[in-house]
Protein backbone atom coordinates (compact mmCIF):
# COMPACT_ATOMS: atom_id res chain seq x y z
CA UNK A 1 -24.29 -13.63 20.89
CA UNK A 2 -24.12 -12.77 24.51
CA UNK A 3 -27.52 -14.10 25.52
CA UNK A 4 -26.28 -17.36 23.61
CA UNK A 5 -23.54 -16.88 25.99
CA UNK A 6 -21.04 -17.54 22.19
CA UNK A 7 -18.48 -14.37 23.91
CA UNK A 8 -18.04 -13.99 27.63
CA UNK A 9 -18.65 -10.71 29.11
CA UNK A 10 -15.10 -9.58 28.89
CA UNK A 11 -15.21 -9.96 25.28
CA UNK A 12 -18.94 -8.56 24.84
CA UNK A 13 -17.92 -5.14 26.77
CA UNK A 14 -14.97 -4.54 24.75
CA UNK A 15 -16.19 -5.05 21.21
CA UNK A 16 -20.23 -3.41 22.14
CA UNK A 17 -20.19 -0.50 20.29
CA UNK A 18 -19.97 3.03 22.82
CA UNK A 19 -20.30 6.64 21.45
CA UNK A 20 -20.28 7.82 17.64
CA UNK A 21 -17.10 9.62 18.00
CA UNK A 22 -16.13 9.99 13.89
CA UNK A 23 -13.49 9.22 12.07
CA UNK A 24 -10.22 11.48 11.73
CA UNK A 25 -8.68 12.98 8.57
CA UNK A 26 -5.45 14.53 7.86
CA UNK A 27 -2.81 15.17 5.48
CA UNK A 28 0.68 14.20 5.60
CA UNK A 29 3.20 16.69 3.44
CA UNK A 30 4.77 14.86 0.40
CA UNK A 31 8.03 16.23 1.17
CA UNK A 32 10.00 14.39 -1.33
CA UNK A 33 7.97 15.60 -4.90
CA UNK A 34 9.31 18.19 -6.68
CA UNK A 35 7.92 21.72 -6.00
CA UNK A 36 8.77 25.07 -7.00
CA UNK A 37 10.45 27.64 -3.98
CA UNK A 38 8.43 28.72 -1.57
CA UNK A 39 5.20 26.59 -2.59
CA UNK A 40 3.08 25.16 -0.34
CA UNK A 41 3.80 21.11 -0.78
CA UNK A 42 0.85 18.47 -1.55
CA UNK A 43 -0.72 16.10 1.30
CA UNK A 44 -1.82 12.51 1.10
CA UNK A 45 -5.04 12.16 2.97
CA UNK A 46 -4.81 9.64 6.31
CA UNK A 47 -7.99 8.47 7.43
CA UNK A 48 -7.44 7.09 10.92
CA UNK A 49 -10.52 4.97 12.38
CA UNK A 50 -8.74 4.66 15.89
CA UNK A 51 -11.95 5.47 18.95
CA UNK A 52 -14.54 5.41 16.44
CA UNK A 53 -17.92 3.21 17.04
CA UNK A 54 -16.82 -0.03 15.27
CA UNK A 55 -13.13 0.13 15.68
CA UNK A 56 -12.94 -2.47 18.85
CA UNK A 57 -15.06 -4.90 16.55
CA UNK A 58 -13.16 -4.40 13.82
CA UNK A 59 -9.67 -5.63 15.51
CA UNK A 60 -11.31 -8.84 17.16
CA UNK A 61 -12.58 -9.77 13.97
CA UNK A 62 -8.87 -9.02 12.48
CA UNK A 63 -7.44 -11.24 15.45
CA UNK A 64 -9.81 -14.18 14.57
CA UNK A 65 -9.67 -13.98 11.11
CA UNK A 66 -5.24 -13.35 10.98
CA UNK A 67 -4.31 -17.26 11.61
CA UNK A 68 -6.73 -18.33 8.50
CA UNK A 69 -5.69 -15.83 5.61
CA UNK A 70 -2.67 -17.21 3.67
CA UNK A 71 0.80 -15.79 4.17
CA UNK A 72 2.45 -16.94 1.43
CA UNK A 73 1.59 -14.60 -1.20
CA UNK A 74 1.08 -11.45 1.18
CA UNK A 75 3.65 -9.04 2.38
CA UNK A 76 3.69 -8.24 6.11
CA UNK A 77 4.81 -4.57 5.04
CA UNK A 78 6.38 -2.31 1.78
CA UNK A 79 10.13 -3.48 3.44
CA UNK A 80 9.16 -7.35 3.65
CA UNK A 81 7.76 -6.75 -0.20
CA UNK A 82 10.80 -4.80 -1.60
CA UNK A 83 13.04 -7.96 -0.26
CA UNK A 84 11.17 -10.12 -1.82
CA UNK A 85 11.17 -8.39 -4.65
CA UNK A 86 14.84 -8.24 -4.94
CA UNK A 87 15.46 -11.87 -4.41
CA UNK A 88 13.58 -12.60 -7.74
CA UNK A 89 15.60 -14.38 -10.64
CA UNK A 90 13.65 -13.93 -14.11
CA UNK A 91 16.40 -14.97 -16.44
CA UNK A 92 14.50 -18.63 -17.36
CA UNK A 93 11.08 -16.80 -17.45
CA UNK A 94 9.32 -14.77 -20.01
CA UNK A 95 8.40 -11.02 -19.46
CA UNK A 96 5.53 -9.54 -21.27
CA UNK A 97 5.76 -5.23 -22.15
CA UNK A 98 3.23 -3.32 -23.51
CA UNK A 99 4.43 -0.84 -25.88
CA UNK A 100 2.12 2.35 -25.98
């Protein structure tokens, strides 16, 4: 795409993929479950991608592709979502439960 000359150079250096440094992975504590005294609480796995070979690619592709993906049925975050969430009326619409 360079040769083509479709990115500048700016651009091209940035997203060219440098190094093979992996991913990282770590677990944050689930402080707020239940556990008995003096156990050793459970972790969610985080996978963070941040330095690794197609990370730089990655984000100009998510800056490109941001402006054309609807917004009106996606949440910006869990906060946003839980707002939205709570401004719901469902007293003139049916509710279907599942019984098991």
């Amino acid at each position: 795409m360079r040769k083509k000359e479709h990115l500048d150079y700016k651009v091209y250096s940035d997203i060219y993929q440098k190094g093979s440094r992996p991913a990282r992975i770590y677990g944050l504590p689930k402080m707020h479950k239940v556990r008995e005294a003096g156990a050793i609480p459970k972790v969610r796995p985080i996978v963070s991608s941040i330095g690794t070979n197609n990370y730089n690619q990655s984000k100009y592709l998510c800056n490109l592709l941001q402006p054309h993906t609807p917004s009106e049925f996606c949440s910006t975050d869990s906060f946003s979502f839980v707002r939205e969430i709570q401004g719901l009326t469902t007293s003139d619409k049916y509710m279907v439960s599942y019984d098991y």
